[in-house]
C-alpha atoms as a PDB file:
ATOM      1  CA  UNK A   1     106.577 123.691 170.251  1.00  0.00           C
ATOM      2  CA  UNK A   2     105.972 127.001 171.869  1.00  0.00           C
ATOM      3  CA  UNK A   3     102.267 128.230 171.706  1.00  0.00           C
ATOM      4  CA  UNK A   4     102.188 131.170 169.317  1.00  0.00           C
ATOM      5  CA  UNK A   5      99.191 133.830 168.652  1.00  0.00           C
ATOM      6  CA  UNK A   6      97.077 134.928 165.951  1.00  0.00           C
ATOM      7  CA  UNK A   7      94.307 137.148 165.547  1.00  0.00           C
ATOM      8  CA  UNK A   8      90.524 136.444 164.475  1.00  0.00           C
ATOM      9  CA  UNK A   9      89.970 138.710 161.564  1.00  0.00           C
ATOM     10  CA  UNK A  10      86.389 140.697 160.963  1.00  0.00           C
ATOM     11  CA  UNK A  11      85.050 137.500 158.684  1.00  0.00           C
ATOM     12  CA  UNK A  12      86.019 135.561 162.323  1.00  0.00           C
ATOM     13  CA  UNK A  13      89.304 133.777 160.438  1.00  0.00           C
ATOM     14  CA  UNK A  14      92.983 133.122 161.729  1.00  0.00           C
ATOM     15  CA  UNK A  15      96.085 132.288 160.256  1.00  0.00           C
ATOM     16  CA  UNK A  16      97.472 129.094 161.377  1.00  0.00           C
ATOM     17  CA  UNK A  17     101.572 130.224 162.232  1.00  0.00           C
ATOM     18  CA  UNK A  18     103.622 128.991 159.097  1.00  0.00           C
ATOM     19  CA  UNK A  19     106.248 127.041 162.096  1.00  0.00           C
ATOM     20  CA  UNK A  20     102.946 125.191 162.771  1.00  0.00           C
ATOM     21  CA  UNK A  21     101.677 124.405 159.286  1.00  0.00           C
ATOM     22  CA  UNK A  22     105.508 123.648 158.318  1.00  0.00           C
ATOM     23  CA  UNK A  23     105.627 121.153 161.168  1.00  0.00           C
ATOM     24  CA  UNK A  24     102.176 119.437 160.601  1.00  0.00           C
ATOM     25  CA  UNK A  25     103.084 119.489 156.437  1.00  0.00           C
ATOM     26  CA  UNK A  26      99.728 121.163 156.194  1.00  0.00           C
ATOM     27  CA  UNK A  27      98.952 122.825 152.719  1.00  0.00           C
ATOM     28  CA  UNK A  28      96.240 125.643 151.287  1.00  0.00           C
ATOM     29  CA  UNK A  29      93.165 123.999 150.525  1.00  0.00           C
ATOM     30  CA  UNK A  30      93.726 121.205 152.946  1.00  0.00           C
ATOM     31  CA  UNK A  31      89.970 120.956 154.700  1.00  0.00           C
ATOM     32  CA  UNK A  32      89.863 121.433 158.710  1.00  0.00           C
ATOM     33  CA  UNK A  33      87.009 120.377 161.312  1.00  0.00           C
ATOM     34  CA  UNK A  34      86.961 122.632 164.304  1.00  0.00           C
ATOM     35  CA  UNK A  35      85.258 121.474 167.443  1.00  0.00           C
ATOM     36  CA  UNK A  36      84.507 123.356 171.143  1.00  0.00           C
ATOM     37  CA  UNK A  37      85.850 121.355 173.745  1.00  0.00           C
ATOM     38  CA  UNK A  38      85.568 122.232 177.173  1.00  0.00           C
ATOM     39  CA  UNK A  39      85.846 125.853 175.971  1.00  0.00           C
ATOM     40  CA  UNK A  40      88.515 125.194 174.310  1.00  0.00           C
ATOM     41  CA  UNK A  41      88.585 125.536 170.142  1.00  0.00           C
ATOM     42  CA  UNK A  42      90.558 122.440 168.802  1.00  0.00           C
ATOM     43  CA  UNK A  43      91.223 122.318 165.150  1.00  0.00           C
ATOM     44  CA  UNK A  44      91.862 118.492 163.475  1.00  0.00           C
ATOM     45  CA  UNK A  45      92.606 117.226 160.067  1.00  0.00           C
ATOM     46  CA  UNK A  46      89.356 116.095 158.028  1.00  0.00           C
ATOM     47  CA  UNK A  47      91.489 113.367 156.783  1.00  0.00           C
ATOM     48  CA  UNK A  48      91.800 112.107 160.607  1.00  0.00           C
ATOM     49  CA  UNK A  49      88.293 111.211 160.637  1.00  0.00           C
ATOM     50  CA  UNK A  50      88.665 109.087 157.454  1.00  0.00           C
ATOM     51  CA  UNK A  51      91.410 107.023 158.734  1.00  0.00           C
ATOM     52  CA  UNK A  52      89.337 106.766 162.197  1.00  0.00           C
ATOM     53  CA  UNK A  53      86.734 105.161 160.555  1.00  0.00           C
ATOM     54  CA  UNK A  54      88.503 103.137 158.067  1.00  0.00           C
ATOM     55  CA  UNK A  55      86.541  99.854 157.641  1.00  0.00           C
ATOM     56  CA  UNK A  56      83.525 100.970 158.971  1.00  0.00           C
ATOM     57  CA  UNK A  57      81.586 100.225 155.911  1.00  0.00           C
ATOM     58  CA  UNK A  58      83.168  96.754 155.201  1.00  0.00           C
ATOM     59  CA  UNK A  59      79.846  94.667 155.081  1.00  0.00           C
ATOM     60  CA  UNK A  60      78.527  97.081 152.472  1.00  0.00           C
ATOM     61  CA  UNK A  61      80.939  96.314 149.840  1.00  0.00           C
ATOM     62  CA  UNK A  62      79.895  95.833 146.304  1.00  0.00           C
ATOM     63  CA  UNK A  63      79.896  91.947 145.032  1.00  0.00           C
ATOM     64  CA  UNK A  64      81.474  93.084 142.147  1.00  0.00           C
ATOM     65  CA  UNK A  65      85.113  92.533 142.440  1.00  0.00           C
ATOM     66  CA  UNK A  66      87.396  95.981 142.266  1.00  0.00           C
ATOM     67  CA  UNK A  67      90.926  96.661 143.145  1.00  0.00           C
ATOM     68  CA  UNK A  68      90.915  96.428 147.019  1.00  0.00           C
ATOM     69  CA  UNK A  69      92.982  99.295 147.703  1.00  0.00           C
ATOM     70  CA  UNK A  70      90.965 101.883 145.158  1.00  0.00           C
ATOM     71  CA  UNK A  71      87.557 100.617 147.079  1.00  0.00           C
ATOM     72  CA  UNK A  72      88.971 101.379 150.653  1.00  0.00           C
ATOM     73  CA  UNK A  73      89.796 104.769 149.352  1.00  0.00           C
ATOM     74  CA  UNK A  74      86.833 105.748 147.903  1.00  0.00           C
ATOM     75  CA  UNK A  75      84.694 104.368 151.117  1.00  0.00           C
ATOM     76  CA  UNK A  76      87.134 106.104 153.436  1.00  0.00           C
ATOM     77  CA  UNK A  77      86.442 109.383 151.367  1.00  0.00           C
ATOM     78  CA  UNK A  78      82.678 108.658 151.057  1.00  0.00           C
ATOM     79  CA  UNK A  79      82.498 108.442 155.103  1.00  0.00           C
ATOM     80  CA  UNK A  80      84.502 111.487 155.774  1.00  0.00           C
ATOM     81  CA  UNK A  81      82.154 113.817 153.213  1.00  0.00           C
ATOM     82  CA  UNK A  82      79.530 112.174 155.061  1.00  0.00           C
ATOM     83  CA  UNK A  83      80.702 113.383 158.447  1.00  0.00           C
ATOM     84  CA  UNK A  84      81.527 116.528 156.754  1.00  0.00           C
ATOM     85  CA  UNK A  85      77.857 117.263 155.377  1.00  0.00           C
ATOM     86  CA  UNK A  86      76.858 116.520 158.728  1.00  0.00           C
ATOM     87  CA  UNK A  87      78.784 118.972 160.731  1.00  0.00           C
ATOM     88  CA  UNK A  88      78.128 121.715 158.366  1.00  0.00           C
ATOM     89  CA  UNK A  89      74.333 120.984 158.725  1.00  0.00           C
ATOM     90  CA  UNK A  90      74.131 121.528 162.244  1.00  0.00           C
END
């Protein structure tokens, strides 16, 4: 895909191009983390850090016996609000 430009508004946001947010199945609301790197901005799916650290939390798990799959979820969320919280208090 072709790079394509948008403008920074006066409350410093863009639009992301609807060919790009078509292609990535990206909808409104859908939370973004935006990082510098080597000057450049780079925008990722908050999501992306979930499934990065899926597992991470394994030897914290309750005793108490849930449904597997619902407890994965819900840690996977918990560490991505985590990281969230953390990048917004910097």
């Amino acid at each position: 895909m072709l790079p394509r430009s948008t403008k920074l508004n006066h409350e410093g946001q863009i639009t992301i191009p609807a060919e790009i947010r078509e292609a990535l199945d990206m909808h409104e609301g859908e939370e973004l983390l935006v990082e510098q790197v080597d000057g450049r901005i780079v925008l990722r799916r908050a999501i992306d850090i979930a499934r990065e650290t899926a597992g991470a939390l394994k030897q914290y798990r309750k005793a108490t016996p849930v449904d597997p799959e619902e407890e994965d979820e819900a840690i996977e969320r918990a560490i991505a609000e985590e990281y969230l919280a953390s990048l917004r208090d910097e």
